[in-house]
PDB file of N, CA and C in Angstrom:
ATOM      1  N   UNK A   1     131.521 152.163 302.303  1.00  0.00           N
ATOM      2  CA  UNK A   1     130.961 152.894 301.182  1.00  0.00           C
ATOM      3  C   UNK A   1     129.453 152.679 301.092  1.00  0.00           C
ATOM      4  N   UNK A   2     128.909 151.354 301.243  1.00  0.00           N
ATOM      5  CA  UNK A   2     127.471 151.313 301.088  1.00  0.00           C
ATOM      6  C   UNK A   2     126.643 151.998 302.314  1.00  0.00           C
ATOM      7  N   UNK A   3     127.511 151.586 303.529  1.00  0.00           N
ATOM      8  CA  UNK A   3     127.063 152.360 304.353  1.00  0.00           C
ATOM      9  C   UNK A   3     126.805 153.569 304.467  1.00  0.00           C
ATOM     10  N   UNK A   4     127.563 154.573 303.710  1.00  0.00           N
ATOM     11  CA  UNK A   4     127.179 155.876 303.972  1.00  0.00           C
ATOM     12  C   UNK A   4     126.063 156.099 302.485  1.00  0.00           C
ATOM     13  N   UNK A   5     126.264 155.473 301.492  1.00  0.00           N
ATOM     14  CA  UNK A   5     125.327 155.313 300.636  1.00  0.00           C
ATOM     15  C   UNK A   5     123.804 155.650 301.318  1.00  0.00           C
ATOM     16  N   UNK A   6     123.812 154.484 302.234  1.00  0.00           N
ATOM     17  CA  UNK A   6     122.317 154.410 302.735  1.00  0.00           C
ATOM     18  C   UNK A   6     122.039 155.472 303.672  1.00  0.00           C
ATOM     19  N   UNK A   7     123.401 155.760 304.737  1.00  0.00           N
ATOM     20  CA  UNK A   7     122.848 156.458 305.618  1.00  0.00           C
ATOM     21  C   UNK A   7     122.357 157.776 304.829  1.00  0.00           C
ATOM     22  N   UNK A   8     123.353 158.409 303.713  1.00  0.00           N
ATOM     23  CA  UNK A   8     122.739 159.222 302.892  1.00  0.00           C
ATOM     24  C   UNK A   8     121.370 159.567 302.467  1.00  0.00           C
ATOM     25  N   UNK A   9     121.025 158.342 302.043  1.00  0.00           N
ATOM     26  CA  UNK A   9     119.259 158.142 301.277  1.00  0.00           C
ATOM     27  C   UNK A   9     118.631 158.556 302.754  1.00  0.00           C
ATOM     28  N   UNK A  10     118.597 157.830 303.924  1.00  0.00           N
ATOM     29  CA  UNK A  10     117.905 157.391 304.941  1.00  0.00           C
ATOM     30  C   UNK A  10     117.670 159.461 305.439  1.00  0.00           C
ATOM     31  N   UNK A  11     118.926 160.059 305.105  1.00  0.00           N
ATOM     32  CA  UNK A  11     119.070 161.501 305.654  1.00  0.00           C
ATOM     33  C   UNK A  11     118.281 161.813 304.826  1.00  0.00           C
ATOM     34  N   UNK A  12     118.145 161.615 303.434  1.00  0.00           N
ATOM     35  CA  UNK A  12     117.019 162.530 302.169  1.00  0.00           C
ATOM     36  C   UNK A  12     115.722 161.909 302.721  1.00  0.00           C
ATOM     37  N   UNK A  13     115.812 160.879 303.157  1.00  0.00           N
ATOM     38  CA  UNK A  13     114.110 160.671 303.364  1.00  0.00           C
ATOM     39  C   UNK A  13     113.578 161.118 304.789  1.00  0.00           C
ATOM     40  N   UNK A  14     114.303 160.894 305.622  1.00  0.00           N
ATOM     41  CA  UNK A  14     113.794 162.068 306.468  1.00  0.00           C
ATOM     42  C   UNK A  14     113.678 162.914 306.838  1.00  0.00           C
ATOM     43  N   UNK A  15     114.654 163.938 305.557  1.00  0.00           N
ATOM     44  CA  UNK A  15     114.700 165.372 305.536  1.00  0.00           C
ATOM     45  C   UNK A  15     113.183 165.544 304.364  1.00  0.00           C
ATOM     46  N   UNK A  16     112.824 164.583 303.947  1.00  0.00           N
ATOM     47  CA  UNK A  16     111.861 164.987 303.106  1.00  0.00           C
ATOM     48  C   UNK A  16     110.432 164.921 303.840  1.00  0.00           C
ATOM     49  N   UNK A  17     110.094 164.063 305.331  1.00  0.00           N
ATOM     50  CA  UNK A  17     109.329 163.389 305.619  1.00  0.00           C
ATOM     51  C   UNK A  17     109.199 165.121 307.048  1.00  0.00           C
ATOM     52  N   UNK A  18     110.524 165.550 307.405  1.00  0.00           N
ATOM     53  CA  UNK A  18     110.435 166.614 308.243  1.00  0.00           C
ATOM     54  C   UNK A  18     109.746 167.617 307.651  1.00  0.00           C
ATOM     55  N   UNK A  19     110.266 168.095 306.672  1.00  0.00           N
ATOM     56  CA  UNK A  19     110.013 169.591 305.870  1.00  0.00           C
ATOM     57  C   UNK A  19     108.195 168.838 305.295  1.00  0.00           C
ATOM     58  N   UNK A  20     107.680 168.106 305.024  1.00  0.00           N
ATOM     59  CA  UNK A  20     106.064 168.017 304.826  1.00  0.00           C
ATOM     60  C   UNK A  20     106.200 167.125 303.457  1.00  0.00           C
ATOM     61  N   UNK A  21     107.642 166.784 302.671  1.00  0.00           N
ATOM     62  CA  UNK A  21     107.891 166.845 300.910  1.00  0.00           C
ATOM     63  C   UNK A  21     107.272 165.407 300.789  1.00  0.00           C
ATOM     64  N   UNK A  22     107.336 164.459 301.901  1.00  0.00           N
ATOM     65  CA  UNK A  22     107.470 163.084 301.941  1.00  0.00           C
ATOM     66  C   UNK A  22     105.914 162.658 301.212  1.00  0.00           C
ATOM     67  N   UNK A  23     105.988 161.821 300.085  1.00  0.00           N
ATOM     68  CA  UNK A  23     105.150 161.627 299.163  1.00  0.00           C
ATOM     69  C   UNK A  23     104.559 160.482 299.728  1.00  0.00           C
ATOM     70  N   UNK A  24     103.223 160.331 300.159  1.00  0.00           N
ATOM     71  CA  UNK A  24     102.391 159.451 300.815  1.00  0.00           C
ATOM     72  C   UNK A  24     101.184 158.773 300.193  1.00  0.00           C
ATOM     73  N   UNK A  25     101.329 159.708 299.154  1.00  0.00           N
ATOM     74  CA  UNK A  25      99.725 159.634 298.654  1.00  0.00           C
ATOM     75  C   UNK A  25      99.431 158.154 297.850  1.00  0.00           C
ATOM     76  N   UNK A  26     100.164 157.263 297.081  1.00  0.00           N
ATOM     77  CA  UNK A  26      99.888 155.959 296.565  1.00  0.00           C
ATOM     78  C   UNK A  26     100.923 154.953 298.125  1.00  0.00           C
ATOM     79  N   UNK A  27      99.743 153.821 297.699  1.00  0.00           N
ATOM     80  CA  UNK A  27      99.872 152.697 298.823  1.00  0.00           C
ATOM     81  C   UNK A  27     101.367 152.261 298.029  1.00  0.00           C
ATOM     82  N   UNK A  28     101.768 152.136 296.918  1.00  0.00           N
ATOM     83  CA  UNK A  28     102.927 151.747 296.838  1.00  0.00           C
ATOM     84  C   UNK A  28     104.097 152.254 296.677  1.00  0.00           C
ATOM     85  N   UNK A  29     103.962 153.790 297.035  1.00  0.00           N
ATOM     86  CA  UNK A  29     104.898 154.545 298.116  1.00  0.00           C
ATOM     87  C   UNK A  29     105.461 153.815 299.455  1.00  0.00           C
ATOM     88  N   UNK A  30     103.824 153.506 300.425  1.00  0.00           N
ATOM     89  CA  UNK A  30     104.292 153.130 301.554  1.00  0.00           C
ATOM     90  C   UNK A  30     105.015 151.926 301.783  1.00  0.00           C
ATOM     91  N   UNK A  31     104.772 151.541 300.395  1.00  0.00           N
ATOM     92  CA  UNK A  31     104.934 149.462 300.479  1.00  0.00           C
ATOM     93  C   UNK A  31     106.767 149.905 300.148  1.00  0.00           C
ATOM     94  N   UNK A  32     107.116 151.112 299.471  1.00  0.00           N
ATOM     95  CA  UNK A  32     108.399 150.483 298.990  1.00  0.00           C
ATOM     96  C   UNK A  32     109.538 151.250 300.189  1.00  0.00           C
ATOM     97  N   UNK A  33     108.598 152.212 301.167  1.00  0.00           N
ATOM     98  CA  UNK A  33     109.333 153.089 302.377  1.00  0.00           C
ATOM     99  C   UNK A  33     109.748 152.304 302.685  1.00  0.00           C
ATOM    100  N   UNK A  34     108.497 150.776 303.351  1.00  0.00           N
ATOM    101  CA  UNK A  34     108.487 149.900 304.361  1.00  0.00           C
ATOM    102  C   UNK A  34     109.496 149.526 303.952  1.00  0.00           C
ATOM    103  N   UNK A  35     109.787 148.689 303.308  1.00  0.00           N
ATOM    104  CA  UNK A  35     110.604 147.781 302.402  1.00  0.00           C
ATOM    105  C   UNK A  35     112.272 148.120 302.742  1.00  0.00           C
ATOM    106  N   UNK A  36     112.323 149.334 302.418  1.00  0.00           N
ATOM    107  CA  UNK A  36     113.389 150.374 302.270  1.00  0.00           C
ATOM    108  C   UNK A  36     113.996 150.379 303.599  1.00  0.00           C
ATOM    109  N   UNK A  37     113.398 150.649 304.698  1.00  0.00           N
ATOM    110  CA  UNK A  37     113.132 150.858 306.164  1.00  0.00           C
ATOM    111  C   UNK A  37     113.649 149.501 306.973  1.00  0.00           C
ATOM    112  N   UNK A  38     113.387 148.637 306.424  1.00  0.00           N
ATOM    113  CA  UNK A  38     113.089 146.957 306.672  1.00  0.00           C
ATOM    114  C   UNK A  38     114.398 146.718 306.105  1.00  0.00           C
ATOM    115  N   UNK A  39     114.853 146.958 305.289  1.00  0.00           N
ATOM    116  CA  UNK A  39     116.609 146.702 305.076  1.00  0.00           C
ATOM    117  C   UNK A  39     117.344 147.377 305.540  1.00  0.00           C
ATOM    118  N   UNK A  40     117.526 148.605 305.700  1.00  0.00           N
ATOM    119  CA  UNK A  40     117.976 149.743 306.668  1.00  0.00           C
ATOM    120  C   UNK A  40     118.083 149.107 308.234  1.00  0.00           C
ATOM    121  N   UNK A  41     117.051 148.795 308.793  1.00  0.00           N
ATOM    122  CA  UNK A  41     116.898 148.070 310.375  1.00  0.00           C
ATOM    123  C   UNK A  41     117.553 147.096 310.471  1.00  0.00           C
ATOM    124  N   UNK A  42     117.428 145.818 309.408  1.00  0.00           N
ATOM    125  CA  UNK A  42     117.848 144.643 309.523  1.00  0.00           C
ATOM    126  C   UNK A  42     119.759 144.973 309.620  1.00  0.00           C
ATOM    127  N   UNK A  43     120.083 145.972 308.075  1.00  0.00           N
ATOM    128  CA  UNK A  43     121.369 146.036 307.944  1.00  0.00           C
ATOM    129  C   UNK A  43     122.164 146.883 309.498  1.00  0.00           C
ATOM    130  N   UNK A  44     121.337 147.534 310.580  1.00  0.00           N
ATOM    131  CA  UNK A  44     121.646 148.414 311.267  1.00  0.00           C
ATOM    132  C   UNK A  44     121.721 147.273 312.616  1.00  0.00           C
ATOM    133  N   UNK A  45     120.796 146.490 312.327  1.00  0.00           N
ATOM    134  CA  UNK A  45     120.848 145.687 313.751  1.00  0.00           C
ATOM    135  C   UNK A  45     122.172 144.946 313.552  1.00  0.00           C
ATOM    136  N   UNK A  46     122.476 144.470 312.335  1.00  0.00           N
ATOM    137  CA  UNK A  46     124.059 143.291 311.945  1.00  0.00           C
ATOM    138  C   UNK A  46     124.992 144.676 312.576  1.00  0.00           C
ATOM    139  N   UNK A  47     125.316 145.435 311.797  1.00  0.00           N
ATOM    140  CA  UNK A  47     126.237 146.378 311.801  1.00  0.00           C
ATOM    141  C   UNK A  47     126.988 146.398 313.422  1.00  0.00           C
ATOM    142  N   UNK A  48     125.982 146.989 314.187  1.00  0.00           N
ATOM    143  CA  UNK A  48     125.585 147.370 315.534  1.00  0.00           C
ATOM    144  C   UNK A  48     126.362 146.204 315.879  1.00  0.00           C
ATOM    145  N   UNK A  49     125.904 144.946 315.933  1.00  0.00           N
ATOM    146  CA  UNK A  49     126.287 143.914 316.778  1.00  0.00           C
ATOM    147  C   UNK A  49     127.899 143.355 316.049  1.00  0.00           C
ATOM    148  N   UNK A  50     128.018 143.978 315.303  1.00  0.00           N
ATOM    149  CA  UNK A  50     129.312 143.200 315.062  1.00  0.00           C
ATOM    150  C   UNK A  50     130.193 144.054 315.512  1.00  0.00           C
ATOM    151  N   UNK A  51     129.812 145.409 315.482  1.00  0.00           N
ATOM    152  CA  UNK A  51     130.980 146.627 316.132  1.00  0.00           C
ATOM    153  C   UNK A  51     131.180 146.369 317.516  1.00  0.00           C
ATOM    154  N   UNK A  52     129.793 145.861 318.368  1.00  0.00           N
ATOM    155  CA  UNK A  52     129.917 145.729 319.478  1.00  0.00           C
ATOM    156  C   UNK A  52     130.698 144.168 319.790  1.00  0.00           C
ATOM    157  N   UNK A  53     131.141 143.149 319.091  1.00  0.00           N
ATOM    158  CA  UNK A  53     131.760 142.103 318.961  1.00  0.00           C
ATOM    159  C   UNK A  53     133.092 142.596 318.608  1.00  0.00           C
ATOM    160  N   UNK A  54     133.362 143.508 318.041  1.00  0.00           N
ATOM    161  CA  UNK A  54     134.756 144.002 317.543  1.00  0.00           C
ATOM    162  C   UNK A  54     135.573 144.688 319.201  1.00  0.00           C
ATOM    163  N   UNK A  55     134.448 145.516 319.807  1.00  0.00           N
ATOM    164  CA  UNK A  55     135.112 146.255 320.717  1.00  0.00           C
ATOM    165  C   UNK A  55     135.389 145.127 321.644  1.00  0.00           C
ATOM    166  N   UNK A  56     134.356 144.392 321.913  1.00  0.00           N
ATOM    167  CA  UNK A  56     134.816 143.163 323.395  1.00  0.00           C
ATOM    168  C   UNK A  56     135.897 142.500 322.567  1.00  0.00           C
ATOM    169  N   UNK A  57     136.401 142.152 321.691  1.00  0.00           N
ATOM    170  CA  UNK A  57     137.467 141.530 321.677  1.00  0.00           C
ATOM    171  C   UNK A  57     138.978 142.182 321.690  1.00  0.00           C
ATOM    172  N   UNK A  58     138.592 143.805 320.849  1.00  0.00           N
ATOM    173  CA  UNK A  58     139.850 144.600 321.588  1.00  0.00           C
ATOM    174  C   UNK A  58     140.113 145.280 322.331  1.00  0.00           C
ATOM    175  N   UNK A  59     139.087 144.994 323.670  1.00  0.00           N
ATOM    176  CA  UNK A  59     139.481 145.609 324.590  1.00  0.00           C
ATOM    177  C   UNK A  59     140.483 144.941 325.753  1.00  0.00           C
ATOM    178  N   UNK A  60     141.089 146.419 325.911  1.00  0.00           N
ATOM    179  CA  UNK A  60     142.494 145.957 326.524  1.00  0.00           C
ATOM    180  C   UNK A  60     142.542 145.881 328.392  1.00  0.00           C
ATOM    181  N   UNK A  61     141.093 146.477 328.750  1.00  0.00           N
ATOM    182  CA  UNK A  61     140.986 146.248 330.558  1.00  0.00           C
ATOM    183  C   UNK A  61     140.820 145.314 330.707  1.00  0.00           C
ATOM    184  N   UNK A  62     141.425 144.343 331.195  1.00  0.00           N
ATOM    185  CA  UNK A  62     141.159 142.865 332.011  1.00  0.00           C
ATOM    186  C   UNK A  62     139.972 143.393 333.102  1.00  0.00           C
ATOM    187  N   UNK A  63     139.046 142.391 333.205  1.00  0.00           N
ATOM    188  CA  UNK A  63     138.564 142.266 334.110  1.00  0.00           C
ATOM    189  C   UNK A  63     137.271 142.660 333.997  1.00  0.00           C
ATOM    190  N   UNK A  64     135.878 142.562 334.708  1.00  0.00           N
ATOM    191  CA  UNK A  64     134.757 141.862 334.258  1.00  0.00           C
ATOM    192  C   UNK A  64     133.956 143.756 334.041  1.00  0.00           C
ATOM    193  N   UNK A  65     134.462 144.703 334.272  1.00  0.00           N
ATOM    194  CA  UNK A  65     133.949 145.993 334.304  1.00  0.00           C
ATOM    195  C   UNK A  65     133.746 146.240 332.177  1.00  0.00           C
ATOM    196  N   UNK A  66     132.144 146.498 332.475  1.00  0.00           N
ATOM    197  CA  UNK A  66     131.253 146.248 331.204  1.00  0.00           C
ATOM    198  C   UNK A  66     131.764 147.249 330.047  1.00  0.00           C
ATOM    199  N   UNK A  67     132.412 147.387 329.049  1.00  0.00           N
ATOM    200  CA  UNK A  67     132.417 148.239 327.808  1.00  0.00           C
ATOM    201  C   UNK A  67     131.326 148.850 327.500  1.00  0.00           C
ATOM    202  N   UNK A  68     130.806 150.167 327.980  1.00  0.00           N
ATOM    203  CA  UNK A  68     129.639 150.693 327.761  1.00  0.00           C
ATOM    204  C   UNK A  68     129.795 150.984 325.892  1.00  0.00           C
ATOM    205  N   UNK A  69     130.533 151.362 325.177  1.00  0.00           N
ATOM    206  CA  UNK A  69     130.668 151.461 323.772  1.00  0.00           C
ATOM    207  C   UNK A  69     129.487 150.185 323.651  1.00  0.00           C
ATOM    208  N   UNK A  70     130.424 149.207 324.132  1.00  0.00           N
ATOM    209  CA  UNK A  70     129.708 148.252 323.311  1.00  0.00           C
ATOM    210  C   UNK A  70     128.280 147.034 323.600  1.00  0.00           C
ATOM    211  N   UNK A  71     128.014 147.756 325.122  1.00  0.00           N
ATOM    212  CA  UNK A  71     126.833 147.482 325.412  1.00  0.00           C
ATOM    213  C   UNK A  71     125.397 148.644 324.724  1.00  0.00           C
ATOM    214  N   UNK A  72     126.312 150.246 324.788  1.00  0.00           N
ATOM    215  CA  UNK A  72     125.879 150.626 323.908  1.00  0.00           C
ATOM    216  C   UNK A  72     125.480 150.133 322.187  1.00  0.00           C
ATOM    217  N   UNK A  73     125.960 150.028 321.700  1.00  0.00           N
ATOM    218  CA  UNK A  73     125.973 148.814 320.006  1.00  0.00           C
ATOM    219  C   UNK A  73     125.335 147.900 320.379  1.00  0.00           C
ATOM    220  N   UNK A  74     125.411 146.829 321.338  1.00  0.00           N
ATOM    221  CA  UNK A  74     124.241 146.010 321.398  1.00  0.00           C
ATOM    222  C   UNK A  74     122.691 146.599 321.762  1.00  0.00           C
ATOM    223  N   UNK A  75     122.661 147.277 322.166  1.00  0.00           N
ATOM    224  CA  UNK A  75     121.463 147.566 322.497  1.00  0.00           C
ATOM    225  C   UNK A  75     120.784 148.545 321.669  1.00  0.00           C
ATOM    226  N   UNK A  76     121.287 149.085 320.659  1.00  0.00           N
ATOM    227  CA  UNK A  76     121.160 149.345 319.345  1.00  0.00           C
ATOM    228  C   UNK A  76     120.885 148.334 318.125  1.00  0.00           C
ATOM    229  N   UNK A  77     121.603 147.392 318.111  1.00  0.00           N
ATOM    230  CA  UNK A  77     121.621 146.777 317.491  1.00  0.00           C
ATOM    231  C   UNK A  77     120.028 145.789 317.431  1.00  0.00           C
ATOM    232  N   UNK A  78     119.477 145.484 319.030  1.00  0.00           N
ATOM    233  CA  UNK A  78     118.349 144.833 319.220  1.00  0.00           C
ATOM    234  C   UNK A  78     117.306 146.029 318.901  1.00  0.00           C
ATOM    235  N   UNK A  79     117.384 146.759 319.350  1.00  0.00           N
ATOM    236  CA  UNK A  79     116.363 148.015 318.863  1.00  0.00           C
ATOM    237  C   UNK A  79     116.335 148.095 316.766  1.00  0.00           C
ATOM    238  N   UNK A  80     117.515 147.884 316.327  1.00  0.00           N
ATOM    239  CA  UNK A  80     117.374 147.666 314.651  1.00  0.00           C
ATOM    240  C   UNK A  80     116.515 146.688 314.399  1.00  0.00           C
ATOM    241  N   UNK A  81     117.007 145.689 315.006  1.00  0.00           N
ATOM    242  CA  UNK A  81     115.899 143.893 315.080  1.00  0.00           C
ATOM    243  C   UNK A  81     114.864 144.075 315.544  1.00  0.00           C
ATOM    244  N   UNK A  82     114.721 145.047 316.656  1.00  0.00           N
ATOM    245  CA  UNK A  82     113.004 145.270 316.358  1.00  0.00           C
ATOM    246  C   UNK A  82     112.360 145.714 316.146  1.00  0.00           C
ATOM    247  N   UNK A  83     113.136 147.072 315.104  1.00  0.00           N
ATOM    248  CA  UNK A  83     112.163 147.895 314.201  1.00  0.00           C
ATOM    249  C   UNK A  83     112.050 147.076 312.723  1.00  0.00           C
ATOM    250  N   UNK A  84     113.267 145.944 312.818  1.00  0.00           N
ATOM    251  CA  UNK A  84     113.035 144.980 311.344  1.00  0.00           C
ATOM    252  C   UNK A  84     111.890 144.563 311.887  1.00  0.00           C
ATOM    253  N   UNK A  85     111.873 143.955 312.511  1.00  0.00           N
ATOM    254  CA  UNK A  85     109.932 142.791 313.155  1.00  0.00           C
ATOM    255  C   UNK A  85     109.094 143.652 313.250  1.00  0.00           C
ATOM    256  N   UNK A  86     108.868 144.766 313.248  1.00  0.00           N
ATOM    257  CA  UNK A  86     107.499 145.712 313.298  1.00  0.00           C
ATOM    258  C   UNK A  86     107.389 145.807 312.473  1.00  0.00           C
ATOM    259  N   UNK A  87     108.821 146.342 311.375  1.00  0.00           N
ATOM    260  CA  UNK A  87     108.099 146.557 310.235  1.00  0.00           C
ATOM    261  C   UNK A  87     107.832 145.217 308.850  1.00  0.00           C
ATOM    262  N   UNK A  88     108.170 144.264 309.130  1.00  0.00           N
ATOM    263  CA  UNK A  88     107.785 143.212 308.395  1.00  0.00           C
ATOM    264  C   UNK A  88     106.281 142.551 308.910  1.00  0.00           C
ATOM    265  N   UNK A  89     105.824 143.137 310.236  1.00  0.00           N
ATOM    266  CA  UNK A  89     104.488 142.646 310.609  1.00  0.00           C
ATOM    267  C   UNK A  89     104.120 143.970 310.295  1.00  0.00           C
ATOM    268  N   UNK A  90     103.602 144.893 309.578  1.00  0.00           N
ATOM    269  CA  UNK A  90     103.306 146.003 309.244  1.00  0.00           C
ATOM    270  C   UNK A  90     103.078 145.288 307.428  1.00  0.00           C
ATOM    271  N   UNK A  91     104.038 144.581 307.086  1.00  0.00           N
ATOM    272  CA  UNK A  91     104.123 144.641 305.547  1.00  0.00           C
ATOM    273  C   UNK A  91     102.687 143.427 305.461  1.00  0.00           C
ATOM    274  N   UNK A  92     102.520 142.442 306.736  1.00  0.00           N
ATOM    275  CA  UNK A  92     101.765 141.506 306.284  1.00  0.00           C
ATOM    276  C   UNK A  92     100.602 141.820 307.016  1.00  0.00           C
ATOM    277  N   UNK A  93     100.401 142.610 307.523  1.00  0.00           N
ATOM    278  CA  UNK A  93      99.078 143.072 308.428  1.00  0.00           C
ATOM    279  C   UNK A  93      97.767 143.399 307.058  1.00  0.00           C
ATOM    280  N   UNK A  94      97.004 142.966 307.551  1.00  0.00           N
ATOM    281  CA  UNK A  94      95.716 143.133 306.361  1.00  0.00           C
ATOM    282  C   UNK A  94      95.768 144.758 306.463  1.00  0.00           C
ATOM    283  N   UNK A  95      95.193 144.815 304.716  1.00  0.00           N
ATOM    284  CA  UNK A  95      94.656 146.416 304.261  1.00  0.00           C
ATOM    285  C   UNK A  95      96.026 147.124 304.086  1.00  0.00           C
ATOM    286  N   UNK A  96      97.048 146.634 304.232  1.00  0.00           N
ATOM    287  CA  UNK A  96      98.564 147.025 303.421  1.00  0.00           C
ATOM    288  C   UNK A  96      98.343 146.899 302.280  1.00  0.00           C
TER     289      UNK A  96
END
């Protein structure tokens, strides 16, 4: 449920940011995107890696041939973790 909560918001804000609507103009707009963005990544990198922990354990092929699902999800999951670290060095970078 929270999940689609967010993915929801995450769809309004970049349907707002496509069409031109996306409101930029005060710095504490950008401070609360970041912010916004920065929990979104963090919650996307957990997500990711635990689905991909779910599939290696029920998968039913013996033998060492790789679960792309879930090498897929990991490698998603590190890409969430490092749009969390850009954007938390973004929040402390001078002139933010």
């Amino acid at each position: 449920m929270h999940a689609r909560v967010a993915a929801d918001a995450l769809d309004r804000l970049v349907a707002d940011v496509r069409t031109g609507r996306g409101e930029w103009g005060h710095p504490q707009t950008v401070r609360q995107a970041v912010a916004d963005l920065t929990r979104v990544s963090e919650a996307l990198a957990t997500a990711a890696q635990q689905m991909a922990a779910a599939l290696d354990r029920e998968r039913s092929a013996p033998g060492p041939a790789p679960n792309q699902a879930a090498a897929a999800l990991r490698e998603a999951g590190t890409a969430g973790t490092t749009a969390a670290h850009h954007l938390r060095r973004a929040h402390r970078a001078p002139g933010y």
